[in-house]
N, C-alpha and C. Protein backbone atom coordinates (compact mmCIF):
# COMPACT_ATOMS: atom_id res chain seq x y z
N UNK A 1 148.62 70.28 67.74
CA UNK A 1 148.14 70.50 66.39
C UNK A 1 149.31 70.93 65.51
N UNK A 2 149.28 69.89 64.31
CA UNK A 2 150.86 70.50 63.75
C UNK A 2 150.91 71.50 63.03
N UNK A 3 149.90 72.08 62.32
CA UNK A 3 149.62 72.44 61.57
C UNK A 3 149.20 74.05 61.70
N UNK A 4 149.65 74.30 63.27
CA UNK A 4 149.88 75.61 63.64
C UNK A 4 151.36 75.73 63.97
N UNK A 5 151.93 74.88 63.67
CA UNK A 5 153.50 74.81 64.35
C UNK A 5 154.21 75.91 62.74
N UNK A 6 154.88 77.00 62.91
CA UNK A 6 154.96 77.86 61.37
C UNK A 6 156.18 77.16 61.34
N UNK A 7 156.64 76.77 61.75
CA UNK A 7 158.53 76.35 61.46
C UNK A 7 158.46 75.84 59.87
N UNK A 8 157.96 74.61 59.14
CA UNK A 8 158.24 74.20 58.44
C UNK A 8 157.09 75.44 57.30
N UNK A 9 156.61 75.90 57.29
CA UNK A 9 155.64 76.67 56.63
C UNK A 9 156.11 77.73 56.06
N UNK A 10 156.70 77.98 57.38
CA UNK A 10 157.30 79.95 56.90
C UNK A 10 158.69 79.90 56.37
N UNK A 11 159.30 78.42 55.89
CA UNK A 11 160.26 78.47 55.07
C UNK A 11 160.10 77.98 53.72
N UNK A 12 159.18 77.49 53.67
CA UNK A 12 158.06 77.17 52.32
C UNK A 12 157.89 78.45 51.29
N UNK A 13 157.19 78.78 52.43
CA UNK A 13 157.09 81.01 52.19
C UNK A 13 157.98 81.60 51.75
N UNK A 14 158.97 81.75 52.39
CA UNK A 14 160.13 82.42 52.31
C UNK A 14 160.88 82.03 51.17
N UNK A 15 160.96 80.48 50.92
CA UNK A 15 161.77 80.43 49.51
C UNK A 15 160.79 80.69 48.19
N UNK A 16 159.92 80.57 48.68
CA UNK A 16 158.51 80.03 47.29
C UNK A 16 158.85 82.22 46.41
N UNK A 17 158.63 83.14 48.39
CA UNK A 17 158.78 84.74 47.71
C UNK A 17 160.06 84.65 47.14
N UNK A 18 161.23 84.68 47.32
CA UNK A 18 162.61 84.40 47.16
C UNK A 18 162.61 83.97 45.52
N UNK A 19 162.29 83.18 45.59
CA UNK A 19 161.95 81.68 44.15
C UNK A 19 160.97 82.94 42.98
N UNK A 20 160.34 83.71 43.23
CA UNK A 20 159.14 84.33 42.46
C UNK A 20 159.70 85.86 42.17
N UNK A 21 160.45 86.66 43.44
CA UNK A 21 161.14 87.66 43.42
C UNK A 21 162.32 87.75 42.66
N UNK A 22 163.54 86.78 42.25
CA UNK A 22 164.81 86.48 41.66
C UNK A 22 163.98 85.95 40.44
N UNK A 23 163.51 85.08 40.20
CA UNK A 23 163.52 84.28 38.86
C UNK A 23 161.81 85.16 37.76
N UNK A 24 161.23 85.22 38.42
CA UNK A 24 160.01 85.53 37.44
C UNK A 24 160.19 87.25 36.70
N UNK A 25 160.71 88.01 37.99
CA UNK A 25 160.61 89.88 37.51
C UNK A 25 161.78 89.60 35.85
N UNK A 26 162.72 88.87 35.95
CA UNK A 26 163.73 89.31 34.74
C UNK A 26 162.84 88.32 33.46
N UNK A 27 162.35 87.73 34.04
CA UNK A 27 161.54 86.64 32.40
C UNK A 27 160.42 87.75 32.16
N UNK A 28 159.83 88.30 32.80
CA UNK A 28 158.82 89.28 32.41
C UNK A 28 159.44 90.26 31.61
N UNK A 29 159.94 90.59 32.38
CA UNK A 29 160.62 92.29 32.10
C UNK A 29 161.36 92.56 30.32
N UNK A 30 161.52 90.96 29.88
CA UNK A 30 162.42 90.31 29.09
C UNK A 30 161.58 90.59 27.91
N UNK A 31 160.17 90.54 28.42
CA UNK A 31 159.06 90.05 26.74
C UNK A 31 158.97 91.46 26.41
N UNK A 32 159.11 91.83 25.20
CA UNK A 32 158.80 93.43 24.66
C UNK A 32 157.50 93.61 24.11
N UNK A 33 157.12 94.82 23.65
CA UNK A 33 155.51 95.03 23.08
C UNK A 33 155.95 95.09 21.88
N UNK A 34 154.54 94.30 20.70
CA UNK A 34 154.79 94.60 19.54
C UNK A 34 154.42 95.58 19.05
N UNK A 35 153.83 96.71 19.75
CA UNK A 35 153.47 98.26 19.12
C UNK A 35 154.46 98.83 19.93
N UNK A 36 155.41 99.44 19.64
CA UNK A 36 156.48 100.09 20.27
C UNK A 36 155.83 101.89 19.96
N UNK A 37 155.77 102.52 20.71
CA UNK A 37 155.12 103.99 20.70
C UNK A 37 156.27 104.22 19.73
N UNK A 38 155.53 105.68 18.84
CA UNK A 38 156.43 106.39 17.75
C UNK A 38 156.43 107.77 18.67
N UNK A 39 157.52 108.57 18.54
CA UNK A 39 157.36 109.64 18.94
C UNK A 39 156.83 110.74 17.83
N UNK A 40 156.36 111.44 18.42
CA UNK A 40 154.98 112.12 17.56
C UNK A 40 155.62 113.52 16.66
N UNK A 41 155.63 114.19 15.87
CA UNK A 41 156.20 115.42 15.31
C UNK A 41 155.34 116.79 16.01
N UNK A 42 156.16 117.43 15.97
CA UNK A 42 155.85 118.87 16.61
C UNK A 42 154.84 119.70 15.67
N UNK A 43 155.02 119.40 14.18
CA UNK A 43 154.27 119.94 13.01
C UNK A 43 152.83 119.63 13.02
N UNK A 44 151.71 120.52 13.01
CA UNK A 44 150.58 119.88 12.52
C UNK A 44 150.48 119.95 11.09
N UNK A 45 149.93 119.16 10.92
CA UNK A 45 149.10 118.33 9.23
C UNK A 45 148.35 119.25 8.76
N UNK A 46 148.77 119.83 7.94
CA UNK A 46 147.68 121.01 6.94
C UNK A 46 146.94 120.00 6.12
N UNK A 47 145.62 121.12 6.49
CA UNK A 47 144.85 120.17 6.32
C UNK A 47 144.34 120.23 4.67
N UNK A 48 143.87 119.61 3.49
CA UNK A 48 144.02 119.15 2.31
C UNK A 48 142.54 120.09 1.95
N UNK A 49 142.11 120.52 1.10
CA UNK A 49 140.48 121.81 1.23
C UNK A 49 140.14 119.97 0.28
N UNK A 50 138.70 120.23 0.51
CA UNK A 50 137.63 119.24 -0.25
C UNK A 50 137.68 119.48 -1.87
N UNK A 51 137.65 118.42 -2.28
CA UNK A 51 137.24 118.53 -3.67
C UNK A 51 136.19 118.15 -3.72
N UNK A 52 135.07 119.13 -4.55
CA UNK A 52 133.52 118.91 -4.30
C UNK A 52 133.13 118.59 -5.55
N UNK A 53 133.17 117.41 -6.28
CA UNK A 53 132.75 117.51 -7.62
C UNK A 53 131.35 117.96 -8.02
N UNK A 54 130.16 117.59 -7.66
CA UNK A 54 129.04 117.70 -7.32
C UNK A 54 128.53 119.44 -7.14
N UNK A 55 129.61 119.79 -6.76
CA UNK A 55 128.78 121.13 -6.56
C UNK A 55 129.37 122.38 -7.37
């Protein structure tokens, strides 16, 4: 049965991980986000009192 024989299979494998490990991680790694985090201020926001016309 040839098709248990791994010789030609497990080098299929081996280059296909090889082939996916070297070439795909740096094209990923490559694309950036278009919301880039802001770093946040230490200050809180005083807060503004209501203007109540109405009352």
């Amino acid at each position: 049965m040839p098709q248990l024989d791994p010789a030609p299979w497990f080098t299929v494998l081996v280059f296909s991980w090889l082939l996916f490990l070297t070439v795909l991680p740096p094209k990923i790694l490559s694309h950036t986000s278009p919301n880039e985090p802001n770093t946040l201020s230490t200050q809180k926001p005083q807060p503004e009192p209501w203007n109540w016309p109405w009352f």
